[in-house]
N, C-alpha and C. Protein backbone atom coordinates (compact mmCIF):
# COMPACT_ATOMS: atom_id res chain seq x y z
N UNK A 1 44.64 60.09 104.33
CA UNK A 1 44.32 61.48 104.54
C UNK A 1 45.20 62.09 105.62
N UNK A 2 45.65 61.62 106.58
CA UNK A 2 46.15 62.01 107.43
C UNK A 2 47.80 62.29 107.57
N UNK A 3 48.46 61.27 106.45
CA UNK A 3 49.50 61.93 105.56
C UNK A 3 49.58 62.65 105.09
N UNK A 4 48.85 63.36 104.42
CA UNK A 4 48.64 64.31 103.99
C UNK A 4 48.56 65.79 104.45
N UNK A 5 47.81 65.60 105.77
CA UNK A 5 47.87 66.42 106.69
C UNK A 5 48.64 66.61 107.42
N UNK A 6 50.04 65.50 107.58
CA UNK A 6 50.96 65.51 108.55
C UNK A 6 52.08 65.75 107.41
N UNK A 7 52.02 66.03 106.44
CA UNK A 7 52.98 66.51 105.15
C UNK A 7 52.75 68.20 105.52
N UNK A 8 51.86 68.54 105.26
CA UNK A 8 51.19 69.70 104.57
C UNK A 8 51.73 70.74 106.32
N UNK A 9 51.21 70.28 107.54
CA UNK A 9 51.64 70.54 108.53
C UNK A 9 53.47 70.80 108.98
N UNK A 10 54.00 69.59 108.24
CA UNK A 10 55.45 69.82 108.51
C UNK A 10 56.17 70.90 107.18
N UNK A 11 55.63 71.18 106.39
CA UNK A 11 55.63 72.10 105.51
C UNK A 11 55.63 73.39 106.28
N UNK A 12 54.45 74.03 106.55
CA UNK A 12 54.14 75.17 107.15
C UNK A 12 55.03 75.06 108.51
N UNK A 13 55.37 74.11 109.45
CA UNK A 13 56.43 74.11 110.04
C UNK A 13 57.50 74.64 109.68
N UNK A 14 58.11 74.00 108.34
CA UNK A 14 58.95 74.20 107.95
C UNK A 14 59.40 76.00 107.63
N UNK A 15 58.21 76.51 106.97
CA UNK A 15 58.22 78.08 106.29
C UNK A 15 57.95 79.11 107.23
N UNK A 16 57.51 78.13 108.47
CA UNK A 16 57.68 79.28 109.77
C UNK A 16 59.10 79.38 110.44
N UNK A 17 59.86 78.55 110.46
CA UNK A 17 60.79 78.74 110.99
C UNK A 17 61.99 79.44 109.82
N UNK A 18 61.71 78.93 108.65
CA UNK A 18 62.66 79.69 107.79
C UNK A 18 62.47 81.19 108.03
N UNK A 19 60.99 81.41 107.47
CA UNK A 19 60.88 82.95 107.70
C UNK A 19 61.29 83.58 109.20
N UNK A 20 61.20 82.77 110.07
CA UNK A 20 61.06 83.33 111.23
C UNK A 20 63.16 83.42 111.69
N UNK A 21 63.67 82.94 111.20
CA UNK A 21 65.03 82.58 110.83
C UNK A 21 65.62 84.15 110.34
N UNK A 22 65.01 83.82 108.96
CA UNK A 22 65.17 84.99 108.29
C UNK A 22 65.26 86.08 108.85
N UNK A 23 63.92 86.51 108.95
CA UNK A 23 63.38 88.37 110.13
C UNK A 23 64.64 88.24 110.76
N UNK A 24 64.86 86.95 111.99
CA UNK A 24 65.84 87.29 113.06
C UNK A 24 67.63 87.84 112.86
N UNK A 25 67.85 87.15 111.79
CA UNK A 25 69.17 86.93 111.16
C UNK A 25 69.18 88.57 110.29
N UNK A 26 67.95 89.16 109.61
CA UNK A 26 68.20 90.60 108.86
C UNK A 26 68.26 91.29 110.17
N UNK A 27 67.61 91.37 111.10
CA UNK A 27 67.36 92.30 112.11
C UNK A 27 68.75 92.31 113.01
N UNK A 28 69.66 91.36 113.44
CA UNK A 28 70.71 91.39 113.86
C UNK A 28 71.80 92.10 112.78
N UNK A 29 72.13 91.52 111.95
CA UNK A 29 72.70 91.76 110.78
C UNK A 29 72.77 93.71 110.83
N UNK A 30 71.55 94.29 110.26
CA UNK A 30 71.04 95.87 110.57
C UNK A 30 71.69 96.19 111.69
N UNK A 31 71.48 95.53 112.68
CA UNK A 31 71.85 96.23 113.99
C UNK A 31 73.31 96.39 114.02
N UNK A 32 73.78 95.28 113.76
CA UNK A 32 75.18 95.03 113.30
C UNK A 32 75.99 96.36 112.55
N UNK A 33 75.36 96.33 111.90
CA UNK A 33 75.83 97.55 110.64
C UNK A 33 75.58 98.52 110.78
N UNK A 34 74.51 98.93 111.80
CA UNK A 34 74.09 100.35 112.07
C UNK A 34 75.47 101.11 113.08
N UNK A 35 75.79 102.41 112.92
CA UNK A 35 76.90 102.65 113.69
C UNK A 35 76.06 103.16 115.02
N UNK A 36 77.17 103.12 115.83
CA UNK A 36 76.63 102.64 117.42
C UNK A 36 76.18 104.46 118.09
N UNK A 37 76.53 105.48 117.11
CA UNK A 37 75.97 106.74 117.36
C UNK A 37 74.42 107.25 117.10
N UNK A 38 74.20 106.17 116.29
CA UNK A 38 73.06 106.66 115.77
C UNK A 38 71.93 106.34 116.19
N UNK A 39 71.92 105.53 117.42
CA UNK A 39 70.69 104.65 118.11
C UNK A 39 70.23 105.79 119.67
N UNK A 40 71.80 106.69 120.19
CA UNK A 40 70.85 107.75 121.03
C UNK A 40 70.76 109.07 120.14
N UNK A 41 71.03 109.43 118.78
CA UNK A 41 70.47 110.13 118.02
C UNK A 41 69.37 110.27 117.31
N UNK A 42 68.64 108.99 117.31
CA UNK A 42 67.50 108.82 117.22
C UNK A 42 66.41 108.60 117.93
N UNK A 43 67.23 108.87 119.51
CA UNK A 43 66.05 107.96 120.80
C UNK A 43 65.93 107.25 120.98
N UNK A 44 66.82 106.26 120.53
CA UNK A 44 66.63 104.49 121.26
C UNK A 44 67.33 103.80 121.83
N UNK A 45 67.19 103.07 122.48
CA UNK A 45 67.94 102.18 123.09
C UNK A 45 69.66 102.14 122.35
N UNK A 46 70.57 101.70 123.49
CA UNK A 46 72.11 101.48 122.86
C UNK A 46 72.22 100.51 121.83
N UNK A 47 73.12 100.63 121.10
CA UNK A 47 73.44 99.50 119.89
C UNK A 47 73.68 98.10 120.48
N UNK A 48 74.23 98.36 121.46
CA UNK A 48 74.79 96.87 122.54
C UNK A 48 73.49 95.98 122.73
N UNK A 49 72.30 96.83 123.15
CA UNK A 49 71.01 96.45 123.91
C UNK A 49 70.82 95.56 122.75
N UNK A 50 70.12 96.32 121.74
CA UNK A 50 69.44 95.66 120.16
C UNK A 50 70.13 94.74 119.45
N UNK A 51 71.85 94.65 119.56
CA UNK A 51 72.42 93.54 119.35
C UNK A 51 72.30 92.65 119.87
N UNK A 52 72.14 92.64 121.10
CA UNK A 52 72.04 91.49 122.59
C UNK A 52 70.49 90.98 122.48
N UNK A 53 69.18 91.30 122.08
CA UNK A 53 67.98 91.16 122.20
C UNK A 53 67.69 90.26 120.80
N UNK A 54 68.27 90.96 119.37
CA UNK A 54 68.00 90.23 118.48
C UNK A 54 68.83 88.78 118.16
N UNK A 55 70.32 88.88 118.83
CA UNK A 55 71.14 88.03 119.22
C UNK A 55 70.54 86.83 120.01
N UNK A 56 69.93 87.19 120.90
CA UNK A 56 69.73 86.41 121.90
C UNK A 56 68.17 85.32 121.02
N UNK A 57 67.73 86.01 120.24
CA UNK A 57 66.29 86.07 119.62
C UNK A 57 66.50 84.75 118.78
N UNK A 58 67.99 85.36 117.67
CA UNK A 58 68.42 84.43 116.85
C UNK A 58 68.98 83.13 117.39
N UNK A 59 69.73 83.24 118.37
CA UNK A 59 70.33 81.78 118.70
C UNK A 59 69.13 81.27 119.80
N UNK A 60 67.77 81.32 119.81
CA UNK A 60 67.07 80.81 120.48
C UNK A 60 66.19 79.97 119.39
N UNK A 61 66.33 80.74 118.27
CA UNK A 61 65.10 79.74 117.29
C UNK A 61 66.73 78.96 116.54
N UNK A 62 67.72 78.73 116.75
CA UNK A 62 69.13 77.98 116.14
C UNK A 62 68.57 76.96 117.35
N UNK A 63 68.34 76.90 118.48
CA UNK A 63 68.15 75.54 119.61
C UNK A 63 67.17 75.29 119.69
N UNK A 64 65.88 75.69 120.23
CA UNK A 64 64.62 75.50 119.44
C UNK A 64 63.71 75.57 118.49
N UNK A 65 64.11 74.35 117.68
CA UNK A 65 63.55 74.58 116.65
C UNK A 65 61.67 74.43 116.34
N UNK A 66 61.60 74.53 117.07
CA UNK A 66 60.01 74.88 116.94
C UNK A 66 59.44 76.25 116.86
N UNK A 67 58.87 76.68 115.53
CA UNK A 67 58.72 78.27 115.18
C UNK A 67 57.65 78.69 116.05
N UNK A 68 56.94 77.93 116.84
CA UNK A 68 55.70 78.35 117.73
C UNK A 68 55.80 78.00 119.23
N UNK A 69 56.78 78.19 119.34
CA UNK A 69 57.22 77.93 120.50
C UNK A 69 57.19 79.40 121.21
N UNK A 70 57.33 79.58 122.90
CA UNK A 70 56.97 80.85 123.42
C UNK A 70 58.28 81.73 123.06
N UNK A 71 59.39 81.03 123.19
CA UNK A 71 60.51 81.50 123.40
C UNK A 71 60.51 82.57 121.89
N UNK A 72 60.46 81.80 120.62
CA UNK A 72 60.48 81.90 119.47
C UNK A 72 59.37 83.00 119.17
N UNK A 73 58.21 82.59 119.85
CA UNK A 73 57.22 84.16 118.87
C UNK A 73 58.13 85.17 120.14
N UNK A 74 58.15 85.20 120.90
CA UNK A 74 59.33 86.39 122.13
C UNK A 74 59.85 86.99 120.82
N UNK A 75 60.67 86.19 120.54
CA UNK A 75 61.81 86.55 119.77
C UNK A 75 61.91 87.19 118.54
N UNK A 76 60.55 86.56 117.54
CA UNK A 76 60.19 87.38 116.36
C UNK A 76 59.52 88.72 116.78
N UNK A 77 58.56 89.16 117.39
CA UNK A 77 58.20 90.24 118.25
C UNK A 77 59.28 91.16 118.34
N UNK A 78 60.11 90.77 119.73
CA UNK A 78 61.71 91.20 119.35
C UNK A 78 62.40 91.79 118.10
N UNK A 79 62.29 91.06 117.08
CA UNK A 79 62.83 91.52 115.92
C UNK A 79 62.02 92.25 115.23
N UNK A 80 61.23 91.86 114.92
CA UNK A 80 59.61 92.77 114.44
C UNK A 80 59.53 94.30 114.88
N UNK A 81 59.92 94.28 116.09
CA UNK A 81 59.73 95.54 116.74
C UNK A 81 60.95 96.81 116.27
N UNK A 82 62.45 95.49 116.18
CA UNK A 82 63.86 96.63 115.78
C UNK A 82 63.25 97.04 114.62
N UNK A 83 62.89 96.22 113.75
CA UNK A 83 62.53 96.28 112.25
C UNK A 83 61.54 97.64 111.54
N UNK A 84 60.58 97.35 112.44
CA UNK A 84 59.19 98.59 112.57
C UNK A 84 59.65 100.10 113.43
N UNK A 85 60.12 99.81 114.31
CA UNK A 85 60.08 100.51 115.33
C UNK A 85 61.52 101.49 115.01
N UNK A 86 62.86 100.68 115.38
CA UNK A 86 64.01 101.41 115.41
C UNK A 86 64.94 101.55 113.93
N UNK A 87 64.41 100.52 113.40
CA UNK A 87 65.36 100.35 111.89
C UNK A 87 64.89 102.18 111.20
N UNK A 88 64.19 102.23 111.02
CA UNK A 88 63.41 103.78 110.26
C UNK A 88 64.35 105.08 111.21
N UNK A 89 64.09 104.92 112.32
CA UNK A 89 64.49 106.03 113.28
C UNK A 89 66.08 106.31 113.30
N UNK A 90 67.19 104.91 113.14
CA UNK A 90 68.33 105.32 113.00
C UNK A 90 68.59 104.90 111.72
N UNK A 91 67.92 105.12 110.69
CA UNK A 91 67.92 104.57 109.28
C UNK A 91 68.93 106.36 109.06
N UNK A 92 68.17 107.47 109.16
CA UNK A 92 68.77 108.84 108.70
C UNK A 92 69.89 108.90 108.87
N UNK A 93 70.54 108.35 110.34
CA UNK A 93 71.97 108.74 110.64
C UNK A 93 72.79 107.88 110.43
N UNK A 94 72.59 106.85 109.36
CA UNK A 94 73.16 106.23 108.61
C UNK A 94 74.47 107.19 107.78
N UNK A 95 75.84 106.96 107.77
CA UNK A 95 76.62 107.38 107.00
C UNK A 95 76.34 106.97 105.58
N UNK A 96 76.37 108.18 104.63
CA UNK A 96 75.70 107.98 103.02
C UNK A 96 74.31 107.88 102.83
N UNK A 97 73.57 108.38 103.83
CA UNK A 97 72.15 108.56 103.62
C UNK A 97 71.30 109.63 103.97
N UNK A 98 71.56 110.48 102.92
CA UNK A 98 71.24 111.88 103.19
C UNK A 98 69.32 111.88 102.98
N UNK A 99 68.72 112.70 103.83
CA UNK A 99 67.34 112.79 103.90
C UNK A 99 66.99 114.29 103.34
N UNK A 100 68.01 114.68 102.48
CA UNK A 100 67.70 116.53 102.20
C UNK A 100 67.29 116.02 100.70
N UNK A 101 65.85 117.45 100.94
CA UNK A 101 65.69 116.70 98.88
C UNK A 101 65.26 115.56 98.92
N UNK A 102 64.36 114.99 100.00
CA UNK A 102 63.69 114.19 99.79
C UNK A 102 62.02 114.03 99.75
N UNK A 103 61.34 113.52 98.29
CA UNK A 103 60.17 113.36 98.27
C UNK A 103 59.50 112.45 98.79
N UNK A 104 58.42 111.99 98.35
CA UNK A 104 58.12 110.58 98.87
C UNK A 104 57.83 109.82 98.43
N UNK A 105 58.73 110.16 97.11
CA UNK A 105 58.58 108.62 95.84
C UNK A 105 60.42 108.63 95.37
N UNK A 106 61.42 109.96 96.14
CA UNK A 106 62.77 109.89 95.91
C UNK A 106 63.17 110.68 96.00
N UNK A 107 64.86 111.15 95.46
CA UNK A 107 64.97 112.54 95.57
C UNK A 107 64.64 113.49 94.61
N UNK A 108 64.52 114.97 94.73
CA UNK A 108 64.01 115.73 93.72
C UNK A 108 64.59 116.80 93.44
């Protein structure tokens, strides 16, 4: 029984750190790609900052690999937050992403 439980455990280990991998690696990536005007046009923090935070986020769960570790939930939080918080806000001043004529199922 307890194989079982120590299977089933390193599993969910496993799908926390992928996912938690994941979030960190899209959220840098975005930041990456977002142009560096559009973060005090929207009110937020510099592009440098949010690169450096989700950066720092990502190569912390690359050395500790434990997804429940303090450093690591820091870090998804961190990313969670560009994601929720700033991704939407400098999403508009995106070059090729016009917000005119827009409904809220597309454009119309």
């Amino acid at each position: 029984m307890l194989e079982v439980f120590g299977a089933f455990q390193g599993l969910v280990t496993w799908a926390l750190f992928a996912a938690g991998i994941g979030l960190k690696i899209f959220a840098f990536v975005d930041a990456l790609r977002t142009d560096t005007q559009a973060f005090p046009y929207a009110g937020k923090r510099t592009k440098g900052l949010w690169l450096a935070i989700t950066g720092v986020a990502l190569a912390v769960n690359v050395v500790v690999l434990n997804p429940l570790s303090f450093l690591n939930l820091i870090g998804a939080v961190a990313a969670v937050v560009y994601l929720v918080d700033v991704r939407p806000a400098v999403k508009q001043y995106r070059p090729g992403s016009s917000q005119q004529n827009m409904g809220p199922y597309g454009p119309w």
